[in-house]
Protein backbone atom coordinates (compact mmCIF):
# COMPACT_ATOMS: atom_id res chain seq x y z
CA UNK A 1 102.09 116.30 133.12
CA UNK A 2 99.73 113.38 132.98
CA UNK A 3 101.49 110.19 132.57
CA UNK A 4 98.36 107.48 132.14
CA UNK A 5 95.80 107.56 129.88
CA UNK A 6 91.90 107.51 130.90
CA UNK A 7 92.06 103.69 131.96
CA UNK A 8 95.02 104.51 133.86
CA UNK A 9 97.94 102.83 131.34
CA UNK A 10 101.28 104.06 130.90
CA UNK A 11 100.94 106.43 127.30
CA UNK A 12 103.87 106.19 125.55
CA UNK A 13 106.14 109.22 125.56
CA UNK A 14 109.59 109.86 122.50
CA UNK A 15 111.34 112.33 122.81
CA UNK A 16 112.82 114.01 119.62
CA UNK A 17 116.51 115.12 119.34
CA UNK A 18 117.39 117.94 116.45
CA UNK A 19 120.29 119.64 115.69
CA UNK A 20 117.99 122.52 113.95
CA UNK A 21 114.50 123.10 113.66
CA UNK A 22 115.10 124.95 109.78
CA UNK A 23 113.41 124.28 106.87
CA UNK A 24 115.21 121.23 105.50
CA UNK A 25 113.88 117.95 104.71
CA UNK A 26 115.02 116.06 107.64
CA UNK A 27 113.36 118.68 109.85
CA UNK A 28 109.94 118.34 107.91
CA UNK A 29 110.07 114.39 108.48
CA UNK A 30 110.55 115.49 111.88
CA UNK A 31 107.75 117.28 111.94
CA UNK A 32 105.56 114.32 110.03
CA UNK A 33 106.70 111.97 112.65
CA UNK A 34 105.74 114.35 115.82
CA UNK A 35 101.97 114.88 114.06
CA UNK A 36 101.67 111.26 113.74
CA UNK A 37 102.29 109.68 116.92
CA UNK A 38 100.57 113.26 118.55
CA UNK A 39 97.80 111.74 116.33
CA UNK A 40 98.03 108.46 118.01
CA UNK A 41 97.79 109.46 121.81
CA UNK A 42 101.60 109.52 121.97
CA UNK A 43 103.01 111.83 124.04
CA UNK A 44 106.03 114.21 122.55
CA UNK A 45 108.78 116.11 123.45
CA UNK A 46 111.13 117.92 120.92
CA UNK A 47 114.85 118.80 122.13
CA UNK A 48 116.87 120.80 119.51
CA UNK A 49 120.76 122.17 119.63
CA UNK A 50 119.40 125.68 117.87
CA UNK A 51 116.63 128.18 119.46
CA UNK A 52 114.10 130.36 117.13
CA UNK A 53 114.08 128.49 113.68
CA UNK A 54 111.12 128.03 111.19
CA UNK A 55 109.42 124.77 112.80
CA UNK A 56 109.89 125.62 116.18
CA UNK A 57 106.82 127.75 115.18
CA UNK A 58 104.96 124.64 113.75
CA UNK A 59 105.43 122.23 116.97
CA UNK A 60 104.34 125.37 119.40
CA UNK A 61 101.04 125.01 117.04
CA UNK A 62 100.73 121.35 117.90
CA UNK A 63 101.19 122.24 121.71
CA UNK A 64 104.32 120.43 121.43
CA UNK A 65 107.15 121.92 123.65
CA UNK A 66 110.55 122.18 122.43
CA UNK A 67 113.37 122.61 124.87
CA UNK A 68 117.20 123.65 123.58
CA UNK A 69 120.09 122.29 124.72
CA UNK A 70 122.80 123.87 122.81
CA UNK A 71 123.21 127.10 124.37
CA UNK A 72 127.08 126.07 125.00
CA UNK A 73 129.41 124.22 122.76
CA UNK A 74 131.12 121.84 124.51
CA UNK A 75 129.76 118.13 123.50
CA UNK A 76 129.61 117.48 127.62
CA UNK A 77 127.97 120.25 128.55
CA UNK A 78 125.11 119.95 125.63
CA UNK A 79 124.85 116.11 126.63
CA UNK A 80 124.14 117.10 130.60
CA UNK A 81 121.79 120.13 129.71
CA UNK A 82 119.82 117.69 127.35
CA UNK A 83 119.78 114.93 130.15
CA UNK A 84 118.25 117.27 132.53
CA UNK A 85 115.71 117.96 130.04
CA UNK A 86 114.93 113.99 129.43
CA UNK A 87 115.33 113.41 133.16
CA UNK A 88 112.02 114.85 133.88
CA UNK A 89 109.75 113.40 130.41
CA UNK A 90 111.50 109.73 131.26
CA UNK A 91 110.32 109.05 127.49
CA UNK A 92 110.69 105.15 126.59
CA UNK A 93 112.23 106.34 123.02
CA UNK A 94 114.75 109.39 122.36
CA UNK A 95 114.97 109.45 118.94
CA UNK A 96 117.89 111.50 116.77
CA UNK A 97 115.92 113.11 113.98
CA UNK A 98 120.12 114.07 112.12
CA UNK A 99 123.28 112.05 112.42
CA UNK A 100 125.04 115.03 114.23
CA UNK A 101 123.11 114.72 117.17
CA UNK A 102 122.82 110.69 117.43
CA UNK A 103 125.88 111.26 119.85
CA UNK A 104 123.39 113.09 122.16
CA UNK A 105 120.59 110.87 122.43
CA UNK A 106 122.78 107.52 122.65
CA UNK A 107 124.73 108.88 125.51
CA UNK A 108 121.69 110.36 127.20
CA UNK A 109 119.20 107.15 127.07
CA UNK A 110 122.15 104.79 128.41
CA UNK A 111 122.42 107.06 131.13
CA UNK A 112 118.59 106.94 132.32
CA UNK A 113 117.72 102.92 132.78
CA UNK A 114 115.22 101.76 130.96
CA UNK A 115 115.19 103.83 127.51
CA UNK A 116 115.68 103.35 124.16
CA UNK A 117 118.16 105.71 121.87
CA UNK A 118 117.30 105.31 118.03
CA UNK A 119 119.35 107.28 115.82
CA UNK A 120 118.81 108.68 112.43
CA UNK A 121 120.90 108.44 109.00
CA UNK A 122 119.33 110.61 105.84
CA UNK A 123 122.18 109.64 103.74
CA UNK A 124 124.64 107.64 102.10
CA UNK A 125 126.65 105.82 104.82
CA UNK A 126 129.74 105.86 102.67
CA UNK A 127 128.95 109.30 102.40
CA UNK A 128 129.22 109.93 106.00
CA UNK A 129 132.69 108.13 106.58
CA UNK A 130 134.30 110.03 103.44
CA UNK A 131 132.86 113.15 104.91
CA UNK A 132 133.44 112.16 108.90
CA UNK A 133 136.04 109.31 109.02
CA UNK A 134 136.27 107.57 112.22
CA UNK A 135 133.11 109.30 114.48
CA UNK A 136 130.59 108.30 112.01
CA UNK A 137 131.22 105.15 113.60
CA UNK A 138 130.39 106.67 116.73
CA UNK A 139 127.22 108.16 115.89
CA UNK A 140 125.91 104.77 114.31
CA UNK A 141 127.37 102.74 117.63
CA UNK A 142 126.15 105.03 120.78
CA UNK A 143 122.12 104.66 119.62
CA UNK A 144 120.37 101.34 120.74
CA UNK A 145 119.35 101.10 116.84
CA UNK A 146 119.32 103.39 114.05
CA UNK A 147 116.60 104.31 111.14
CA UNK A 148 117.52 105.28 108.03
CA UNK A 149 115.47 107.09 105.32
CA UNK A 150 116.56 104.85 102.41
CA UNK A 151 116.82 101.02 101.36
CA UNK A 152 120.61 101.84 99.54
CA UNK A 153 121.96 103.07 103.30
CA UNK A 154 120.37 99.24 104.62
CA UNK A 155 122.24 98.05 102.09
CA UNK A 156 125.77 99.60 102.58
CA UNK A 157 125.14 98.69 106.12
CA UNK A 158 125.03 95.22 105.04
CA UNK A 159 127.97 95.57 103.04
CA UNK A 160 130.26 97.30 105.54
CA UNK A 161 129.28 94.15 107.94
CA UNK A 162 127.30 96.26 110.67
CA UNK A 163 125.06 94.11 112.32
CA UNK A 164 121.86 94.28 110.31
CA UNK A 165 119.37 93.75 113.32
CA UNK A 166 120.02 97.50 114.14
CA UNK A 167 119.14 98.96 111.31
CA UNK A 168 115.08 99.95 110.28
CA UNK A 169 113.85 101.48 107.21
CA UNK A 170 111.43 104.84 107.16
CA UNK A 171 110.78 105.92 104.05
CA UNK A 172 110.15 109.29 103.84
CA UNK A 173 106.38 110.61 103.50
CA UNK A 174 104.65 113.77 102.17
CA UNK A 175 102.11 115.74 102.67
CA UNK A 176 100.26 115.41 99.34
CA UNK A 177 97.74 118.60 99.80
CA UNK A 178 100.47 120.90 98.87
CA UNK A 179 100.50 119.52 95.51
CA UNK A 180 97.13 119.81 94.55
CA UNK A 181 96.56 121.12 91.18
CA UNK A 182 94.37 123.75 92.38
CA UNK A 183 96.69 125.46 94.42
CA UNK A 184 98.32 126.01 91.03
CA UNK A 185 99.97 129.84 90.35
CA UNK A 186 97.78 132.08 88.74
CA UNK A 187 100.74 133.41 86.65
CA UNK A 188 101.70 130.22 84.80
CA UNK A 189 103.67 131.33 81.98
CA UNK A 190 104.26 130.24 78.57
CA UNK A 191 102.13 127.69 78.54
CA UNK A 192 103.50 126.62 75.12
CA UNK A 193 107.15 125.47 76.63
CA UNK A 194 107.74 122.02 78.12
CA UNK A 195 109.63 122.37 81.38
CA UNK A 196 112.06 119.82 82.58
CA UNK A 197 113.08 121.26 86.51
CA UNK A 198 115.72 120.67 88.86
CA UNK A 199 115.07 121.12 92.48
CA UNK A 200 118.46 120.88 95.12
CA UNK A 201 121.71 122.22 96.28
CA UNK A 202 123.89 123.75 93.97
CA UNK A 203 126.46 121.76 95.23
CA UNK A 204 129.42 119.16 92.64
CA UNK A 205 127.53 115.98 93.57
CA UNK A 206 124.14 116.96 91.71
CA UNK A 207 126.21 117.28 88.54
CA UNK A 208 123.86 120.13 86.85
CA UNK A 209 126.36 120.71 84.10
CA UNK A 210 125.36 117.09 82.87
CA UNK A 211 121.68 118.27 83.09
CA UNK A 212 122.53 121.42 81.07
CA UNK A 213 124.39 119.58 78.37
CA UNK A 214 121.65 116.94 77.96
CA UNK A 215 119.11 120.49 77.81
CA UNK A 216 121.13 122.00 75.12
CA UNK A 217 121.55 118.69 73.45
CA UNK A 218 117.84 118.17 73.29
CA UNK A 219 116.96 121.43 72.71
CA UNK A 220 118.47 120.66 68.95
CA UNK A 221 114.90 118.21 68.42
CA UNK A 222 112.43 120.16 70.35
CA UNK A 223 113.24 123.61 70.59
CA UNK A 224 110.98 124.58 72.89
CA UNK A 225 112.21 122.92 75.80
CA UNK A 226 113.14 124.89 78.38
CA UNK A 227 114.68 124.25 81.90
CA UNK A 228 114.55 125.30 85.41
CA UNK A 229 117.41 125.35 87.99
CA UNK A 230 115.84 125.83 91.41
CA UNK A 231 118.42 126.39 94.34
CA UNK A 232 121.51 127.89 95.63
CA UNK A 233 124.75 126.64 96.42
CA UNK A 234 128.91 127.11 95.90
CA UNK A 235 128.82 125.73 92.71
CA UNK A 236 125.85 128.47 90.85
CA UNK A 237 128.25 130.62 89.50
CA UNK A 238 130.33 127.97 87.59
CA UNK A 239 126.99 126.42 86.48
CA UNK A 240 125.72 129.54 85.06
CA UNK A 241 128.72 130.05 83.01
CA UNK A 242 128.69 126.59 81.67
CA UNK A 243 124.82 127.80 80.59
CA UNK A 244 126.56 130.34 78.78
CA UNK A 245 128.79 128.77 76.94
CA UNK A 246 126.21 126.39 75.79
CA UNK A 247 124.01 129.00 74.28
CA UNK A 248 120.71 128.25 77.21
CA UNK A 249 121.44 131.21 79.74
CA UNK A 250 118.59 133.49 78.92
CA UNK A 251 116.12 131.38 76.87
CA UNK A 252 116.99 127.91 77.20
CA UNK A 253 117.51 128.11 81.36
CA UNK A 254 116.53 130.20 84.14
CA UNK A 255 118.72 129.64 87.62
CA UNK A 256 115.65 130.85 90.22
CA UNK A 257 117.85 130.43 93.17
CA UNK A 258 116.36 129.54 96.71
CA UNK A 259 112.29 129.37 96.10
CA UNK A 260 109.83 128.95 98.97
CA UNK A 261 107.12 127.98 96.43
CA UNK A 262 108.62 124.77 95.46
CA UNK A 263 104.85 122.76 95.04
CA UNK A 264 103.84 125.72 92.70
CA UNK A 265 107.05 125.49 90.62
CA UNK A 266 106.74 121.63 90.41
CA UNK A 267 103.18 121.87 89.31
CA UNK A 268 103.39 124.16 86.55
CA UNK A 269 106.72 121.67 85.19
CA UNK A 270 106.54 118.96 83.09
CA UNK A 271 109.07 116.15 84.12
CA UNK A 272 112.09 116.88 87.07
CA UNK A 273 115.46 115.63 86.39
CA UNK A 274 118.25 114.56 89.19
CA UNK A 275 121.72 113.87 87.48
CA UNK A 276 123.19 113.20 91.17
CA UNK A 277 126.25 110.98 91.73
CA UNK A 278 124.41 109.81 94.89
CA UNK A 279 121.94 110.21 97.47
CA UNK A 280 119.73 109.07 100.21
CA UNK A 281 116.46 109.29 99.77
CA UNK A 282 115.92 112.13 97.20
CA UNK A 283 113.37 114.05 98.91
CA UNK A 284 112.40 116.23 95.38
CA UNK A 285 111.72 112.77 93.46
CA UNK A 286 108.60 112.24 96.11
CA UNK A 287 107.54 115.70 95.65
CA UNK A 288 107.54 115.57 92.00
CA UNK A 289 105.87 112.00 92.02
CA UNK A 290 103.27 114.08 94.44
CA UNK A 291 102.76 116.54 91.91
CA UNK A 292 102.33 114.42 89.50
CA UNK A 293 105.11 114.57 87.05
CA UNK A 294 107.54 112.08 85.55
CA UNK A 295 111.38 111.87 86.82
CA UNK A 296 114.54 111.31 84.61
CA UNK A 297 116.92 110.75 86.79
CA UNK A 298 120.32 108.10 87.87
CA UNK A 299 120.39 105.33 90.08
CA UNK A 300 121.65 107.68 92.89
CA UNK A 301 120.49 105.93 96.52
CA UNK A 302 116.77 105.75 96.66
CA UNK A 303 116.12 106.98 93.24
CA UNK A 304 116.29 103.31 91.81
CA UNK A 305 113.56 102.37 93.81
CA UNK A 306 111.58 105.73 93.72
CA UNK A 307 111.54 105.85 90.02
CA UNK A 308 110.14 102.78 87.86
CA UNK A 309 111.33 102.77 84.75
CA UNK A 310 109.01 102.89 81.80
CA UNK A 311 106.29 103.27 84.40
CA UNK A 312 106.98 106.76 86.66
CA UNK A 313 110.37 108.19 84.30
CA UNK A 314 113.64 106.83 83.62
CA UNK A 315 116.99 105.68 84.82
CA UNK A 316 120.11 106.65 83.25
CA UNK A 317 123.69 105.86 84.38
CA UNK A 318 126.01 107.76 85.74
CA UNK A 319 127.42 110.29 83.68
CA UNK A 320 125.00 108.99 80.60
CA UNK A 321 124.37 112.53 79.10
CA UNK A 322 122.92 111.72 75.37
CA UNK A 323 120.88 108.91 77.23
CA UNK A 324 119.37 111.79 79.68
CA UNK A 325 119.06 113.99 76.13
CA UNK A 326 117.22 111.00 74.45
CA UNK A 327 114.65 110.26 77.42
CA UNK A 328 114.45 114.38 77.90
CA UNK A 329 113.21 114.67 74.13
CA UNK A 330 110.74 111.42 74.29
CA UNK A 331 108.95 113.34 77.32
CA UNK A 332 108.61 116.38 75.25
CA UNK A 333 107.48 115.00 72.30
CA UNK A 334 104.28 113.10 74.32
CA UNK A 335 102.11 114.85 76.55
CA UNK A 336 100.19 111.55 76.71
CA UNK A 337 103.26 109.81 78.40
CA UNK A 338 103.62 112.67 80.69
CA UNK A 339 100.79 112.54 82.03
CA UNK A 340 100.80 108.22 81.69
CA UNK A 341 103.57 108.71 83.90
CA UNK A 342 102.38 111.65 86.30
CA UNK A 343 98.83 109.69 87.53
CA UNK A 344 101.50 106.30 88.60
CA UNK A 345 103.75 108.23 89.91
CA UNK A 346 101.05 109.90 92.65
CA UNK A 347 99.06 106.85 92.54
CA UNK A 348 102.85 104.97 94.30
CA UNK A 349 102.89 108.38 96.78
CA UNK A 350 99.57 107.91 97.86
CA UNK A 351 100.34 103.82 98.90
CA UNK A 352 103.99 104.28 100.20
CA UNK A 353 104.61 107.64 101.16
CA UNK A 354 101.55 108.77 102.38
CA UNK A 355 101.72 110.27 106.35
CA UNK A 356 98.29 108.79 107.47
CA UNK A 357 100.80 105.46 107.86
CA UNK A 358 103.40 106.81 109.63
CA UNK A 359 102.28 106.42 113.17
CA UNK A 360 102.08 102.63 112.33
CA UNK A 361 105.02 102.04 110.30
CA UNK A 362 106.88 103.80 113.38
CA UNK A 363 104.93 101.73 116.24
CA UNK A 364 106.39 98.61 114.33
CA UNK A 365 109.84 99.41 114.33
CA UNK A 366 109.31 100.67 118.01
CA UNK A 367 108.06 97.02 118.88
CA UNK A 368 110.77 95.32 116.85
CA UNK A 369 113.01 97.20 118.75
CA UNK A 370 111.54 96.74 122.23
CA UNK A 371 111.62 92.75 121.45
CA UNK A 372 115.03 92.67 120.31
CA UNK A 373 116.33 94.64 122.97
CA UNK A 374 114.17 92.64 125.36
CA UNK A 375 113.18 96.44 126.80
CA UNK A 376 109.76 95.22 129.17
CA UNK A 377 109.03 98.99 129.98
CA UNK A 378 108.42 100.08 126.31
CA UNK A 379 106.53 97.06 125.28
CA UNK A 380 104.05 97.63 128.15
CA UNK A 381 103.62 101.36 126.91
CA UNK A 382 103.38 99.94 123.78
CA UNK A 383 100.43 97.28 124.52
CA UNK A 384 97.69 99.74 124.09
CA UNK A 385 98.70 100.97 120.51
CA UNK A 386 97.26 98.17 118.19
């Protein structure tokens, strides 16, 4: 493998570690992130825990090779398969693309001198100690540094006194040709209902009973509002009943399930709604920003930032169900706000989100990490990316 460019400089080489290679959103920002620094003349490796998924497809496309280290289960064993692996790449960054495997690529870069471990958290960080406990320390102490997706987890960092120097914000980007208008579906149907859509796991956290009683409850004024559950999860059932008793299931709501046509479904909606208790970065808000449609949503994580109120939607509180109702029937009511709303909600995708940044915004936190850590072999690699 050739290690200099033309002029005979080091080219700088990361090295990706993923617990799965499925089609989640942390797995698609992995995939962003590989593309852009490919892009730049970076060179990239991808080492992942499971073997055969969805996007192991989409980095053999970009001639990136992805090596597995997780054919036993023993955290040892993984840890010495994957430093073989790195061993021969020597990249100057091994990056954790999930908080499972930060673990891995903090033990493995402080065992080869000279590189950098940066791991990854997509959440809450109070979220991962009530789920965890004690090793989410561990997985945010092992890495060098760690990037998270969302300006709430900086700020619980700051909060929970971890030293602030190691944390970096990435927001999340998207690919905005997916959510072209054009590539609407042909069978759009009943054009004449407005269609407020909820995208995520049907899990207790996203609180979709509070969505369905603010429906029902605005269903009263405008009648022909309608609603969309999109997604699976433990807690369906119970929600569909609740639907039910409410007097939606049928005409008022339709639970779609798992959809792999998400951008079509979001394009042919008026305005999404997230009733969440928390979150990170709320991948669905910047896909429904993309598509161009308003968001009603709490001040879950990211969501206060994402989601200007007055401007791109609205922020209710916690638990604020008539207040979700209210904003749900003033969307309705004004296809002029909608689409007020829509065209400033893609025109903030297009300047923060977009991926055509992402090699830089990454390069940056690279170099503030290189100077911070004083590490002379990755600022060399990283002279000849201005």
């Amino acid at each position: 493998m050739n290690r200099a460019s033309q002029d005979g400089e080091e080219r700088l080489r990361v090295g990706f570690v993923a617990g799965t290679l499925g089609v989640g959103g942390a797995e698609k920002q992995l995939t962003y992130m590989a593309a852009a620094l490919q892009r730049a003349g970076v060179e990239v490796e991808v080492y992942c825990l499971q073997r055969g998924e969805a996007h192991e497809h989409t980095f053999k496309q970009m001639q990136i090779p992805v090596l597995h280290f997780g054919q036993v289960h023993s955290v040892p064993m993984r840890t010495w398969r994957l430093w073989r692996h790195v061993r021969h790449f020597r990249p100057h960054i091994l990056q954790s693309a999930h908080f499972f495997t930060n673990v891995y690529a903090g033990l493995v870069a402080r065992a080869l001198p000279g590189e950098i471990s940066i791991g990854a958290v997509r959440s809450g960080l109070q979220y991962l100690f009530d789920l965890l406990g004690a090793p989410t320390r561990l997985g945010l102490s092992l890495p060098h540094s760690i990037i998270v997706n969302s300006h709430s987890a900086l700020e619980e960092a700051h909060t929970m006194g971890l030293p602030a120097e190691r944390f970096f914000v990435l927001p999340n980007v998207i690919d905005r040709s997916a959510y072209n208008p054009h590539e609407l579906a042909d069978d759009r149907t009943a054009p004449d209902l407005i269609k407020a859509i909820f995208v995520g796991r049907l899990v207790p956290e996203k609180r979709v009973e509070h969505f369905l009683q603010a429906l029902a409850a605005a269903r009263r004024e405008v009648p022909h509002l309608v609603g969309y559950v999109v997604g699976d999860g433990p807690e369906r059932a119970r929600w569909e009943r609740t639907a039910a008793d409410l007097g939606l299931l049928g005409h008022g709501v339709a639970f779609l399930g798992q959809r792999k046509d998400v951008p079509q479904l979001l394009l042919a909606s008026d305005m999404l709604v997230l009733f969440s208790d928390y979150e990170g970065s709320p991948n669905v808000i910047i896909e429904a920003m993309a598509a161009g449609l308003p968001v009603i949503s709490t001040p879950a994580g990211d969501a206060k930032y994402l989601v200007l109120p007055e401007k791109t939607g609205y922020l209710v509180p916690f638990g604020d169900i008539s207040g979700m109702a209210e904003h749900l029937v003033i969307l309705a009511q004004s296809p002029a706000l909608r689409a007020e709303m829509g065209a400033a909600a893609q025109r903030l995708v297009e300047a923060n989100h977009d991926p055509d940044h992402l090699a830089n915004r990454l390069m940056t936190i690279y170099r503030d990490i290189a100077r911070r850590r004083h590490a002379n072999r990755l600022l060399k690699a990283l002279e000849r990316y201005v």
